[in-house]
C-alpha atoms as a PDB file:
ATOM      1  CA  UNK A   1       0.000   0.000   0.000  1.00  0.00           C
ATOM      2  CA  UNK A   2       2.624   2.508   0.813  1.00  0.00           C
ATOM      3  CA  UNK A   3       4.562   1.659  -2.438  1.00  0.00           C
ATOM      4  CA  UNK A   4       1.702   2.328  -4.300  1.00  0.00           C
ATOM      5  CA  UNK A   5       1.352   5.879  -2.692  1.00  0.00           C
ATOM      6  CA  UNK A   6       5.395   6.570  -3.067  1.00  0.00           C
ATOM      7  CA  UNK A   7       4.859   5.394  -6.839  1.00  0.00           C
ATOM      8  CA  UNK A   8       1.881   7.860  -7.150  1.00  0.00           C
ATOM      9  CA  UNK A   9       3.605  10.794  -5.700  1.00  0.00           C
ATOM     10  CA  UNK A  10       6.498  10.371  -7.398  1.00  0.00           C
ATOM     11  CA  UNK A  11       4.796  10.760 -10.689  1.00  0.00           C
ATOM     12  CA  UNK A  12       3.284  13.773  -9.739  1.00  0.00           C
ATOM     13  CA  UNK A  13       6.002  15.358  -7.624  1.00  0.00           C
ATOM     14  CA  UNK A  14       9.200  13.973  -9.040  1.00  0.00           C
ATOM     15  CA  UNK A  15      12.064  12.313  -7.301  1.00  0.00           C
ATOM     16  CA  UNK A  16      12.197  13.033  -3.199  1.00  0.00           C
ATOM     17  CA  UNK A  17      16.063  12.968  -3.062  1.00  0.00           C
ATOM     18  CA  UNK A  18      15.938  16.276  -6.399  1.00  0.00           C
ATOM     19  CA  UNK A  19      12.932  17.858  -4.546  1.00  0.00           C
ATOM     20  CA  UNK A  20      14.473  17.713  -1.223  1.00  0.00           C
ATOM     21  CA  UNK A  21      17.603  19.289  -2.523  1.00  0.00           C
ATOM     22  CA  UNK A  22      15.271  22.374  -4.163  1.00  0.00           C
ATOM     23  CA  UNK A  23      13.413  22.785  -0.843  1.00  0.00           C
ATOM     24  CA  UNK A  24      16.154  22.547   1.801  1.00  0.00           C
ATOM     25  CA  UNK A  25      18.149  25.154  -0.714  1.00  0.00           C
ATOM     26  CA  UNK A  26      15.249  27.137  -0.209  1.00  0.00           C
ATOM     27  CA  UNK A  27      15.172  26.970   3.269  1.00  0.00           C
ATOM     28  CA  UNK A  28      18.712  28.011   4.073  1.00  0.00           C
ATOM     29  CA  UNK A  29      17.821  31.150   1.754  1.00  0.00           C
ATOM     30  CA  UNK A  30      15.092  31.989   3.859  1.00  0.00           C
ATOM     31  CA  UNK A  31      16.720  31.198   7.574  1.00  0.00           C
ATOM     32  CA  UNK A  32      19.765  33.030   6.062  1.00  0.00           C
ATOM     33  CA  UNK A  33      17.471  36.556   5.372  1.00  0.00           C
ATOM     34  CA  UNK A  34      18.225  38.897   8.771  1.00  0.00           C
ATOM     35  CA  UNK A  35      14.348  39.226   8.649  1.00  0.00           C
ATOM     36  CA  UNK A  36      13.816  35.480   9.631  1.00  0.00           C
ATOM     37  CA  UNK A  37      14.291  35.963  13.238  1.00  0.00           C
ATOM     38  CA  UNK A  38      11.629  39.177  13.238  1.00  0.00           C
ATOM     39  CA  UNK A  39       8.657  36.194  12.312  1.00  0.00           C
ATOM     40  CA  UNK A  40       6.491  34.439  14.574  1.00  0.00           C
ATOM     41  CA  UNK A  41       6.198  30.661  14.348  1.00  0.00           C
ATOM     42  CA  UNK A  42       2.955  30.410  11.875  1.00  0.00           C
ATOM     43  CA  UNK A  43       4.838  32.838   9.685  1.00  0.00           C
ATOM     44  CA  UNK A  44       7.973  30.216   9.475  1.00  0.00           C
ATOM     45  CA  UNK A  45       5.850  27.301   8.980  1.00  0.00           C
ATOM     46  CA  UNK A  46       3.347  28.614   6.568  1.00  0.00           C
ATOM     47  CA  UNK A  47       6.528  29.652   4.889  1.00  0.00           C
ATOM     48  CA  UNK A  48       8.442  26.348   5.033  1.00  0.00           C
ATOM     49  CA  UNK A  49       5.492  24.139   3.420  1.00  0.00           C
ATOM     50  CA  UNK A  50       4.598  26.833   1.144  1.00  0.00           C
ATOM     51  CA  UNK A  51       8.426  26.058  -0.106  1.00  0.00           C
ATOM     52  CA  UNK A  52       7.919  22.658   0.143  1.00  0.00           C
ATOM     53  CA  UNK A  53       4.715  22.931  -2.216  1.00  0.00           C
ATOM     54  CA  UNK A  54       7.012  25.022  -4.327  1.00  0.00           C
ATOM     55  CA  UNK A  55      10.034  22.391  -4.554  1.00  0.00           C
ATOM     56  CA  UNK A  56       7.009  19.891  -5.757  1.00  0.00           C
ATOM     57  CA  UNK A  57       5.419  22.589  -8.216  1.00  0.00           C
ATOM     58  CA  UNK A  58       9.836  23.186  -9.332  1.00  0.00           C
ATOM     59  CA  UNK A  59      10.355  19.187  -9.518  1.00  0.00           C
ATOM     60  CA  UNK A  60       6.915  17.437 -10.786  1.00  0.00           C
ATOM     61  CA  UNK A  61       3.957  18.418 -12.671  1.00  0.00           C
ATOM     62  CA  UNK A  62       3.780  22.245 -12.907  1.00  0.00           C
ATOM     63  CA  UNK A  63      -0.140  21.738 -13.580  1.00  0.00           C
ATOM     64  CA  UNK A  64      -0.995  19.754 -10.479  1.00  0.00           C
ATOM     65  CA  UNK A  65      -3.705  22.248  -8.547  1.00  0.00           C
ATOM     66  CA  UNK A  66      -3.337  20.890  -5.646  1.00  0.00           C
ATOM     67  CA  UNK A  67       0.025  22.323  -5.089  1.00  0.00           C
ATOM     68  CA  UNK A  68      -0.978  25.652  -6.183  1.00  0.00           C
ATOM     69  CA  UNK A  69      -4.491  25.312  -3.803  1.00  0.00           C
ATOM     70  CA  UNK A  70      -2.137  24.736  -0.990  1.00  0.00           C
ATOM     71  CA  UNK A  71       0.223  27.567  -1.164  1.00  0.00           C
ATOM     72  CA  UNK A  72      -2.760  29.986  -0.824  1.00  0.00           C
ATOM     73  CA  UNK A  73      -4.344  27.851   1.896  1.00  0.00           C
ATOM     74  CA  UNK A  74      -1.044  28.055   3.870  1.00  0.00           C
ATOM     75  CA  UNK A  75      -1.173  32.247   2.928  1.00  0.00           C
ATOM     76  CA  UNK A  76      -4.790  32.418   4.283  1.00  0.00           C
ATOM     77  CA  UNK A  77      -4.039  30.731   7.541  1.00  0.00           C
ATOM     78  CA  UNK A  78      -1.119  33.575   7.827  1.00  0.00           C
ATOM     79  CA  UNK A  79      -3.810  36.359   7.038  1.00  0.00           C
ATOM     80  CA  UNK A  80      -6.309  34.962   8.982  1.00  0.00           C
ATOM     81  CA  UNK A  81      -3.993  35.009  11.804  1.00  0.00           C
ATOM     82  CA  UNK A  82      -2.263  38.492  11.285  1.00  0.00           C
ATOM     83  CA  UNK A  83      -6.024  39.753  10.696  1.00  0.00           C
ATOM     84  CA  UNK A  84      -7.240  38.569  14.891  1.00  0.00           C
ATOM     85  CA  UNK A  85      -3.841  39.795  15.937  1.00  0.00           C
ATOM     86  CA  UNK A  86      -4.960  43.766  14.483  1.00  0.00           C
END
């Protein structure tokens, strides 16, 4: 059952080992920005898996929705959160 899922995913999102390279690179880019530290803890993990959709979107199918749906779900938990915080 799970090979079936890892087969799956791979065709849509490519190789793990290539995508983890894109979305760790892109990680270190963002930890490295002096504005990293200023961010609360939703802001860093919103950011991290909205990477991590991006590294799929980078390494698989360009046309899968569902990686473009979640990027602006992870955005609209940020909003929602910086909107109860005004």
């Amino acid at each position: 059952m799970v090979d079936k899922t890892l087969k799956e995913r791979e065709s849509t999102y490519g190789d793990f080992s290539s995508l983890s390279v894109i979305a760790n690179d892109l990680k270190l880019s963002m930890r490295a920005a002096d504005g990293w530290g200023n961010l609360e803890p939703e802001h860093k993990e919103a950011l991290d898996m909205i990477v991590h959709k991006i590294a799929r979107i980078i390494n698989g199918d360009p046309n899968h929705i569902d990686s473009w749906h979640d990027i602006a779900g992870y955005a609209m938990l940020v909003e929602d959160i910086i909107k109860r915080r005004l």
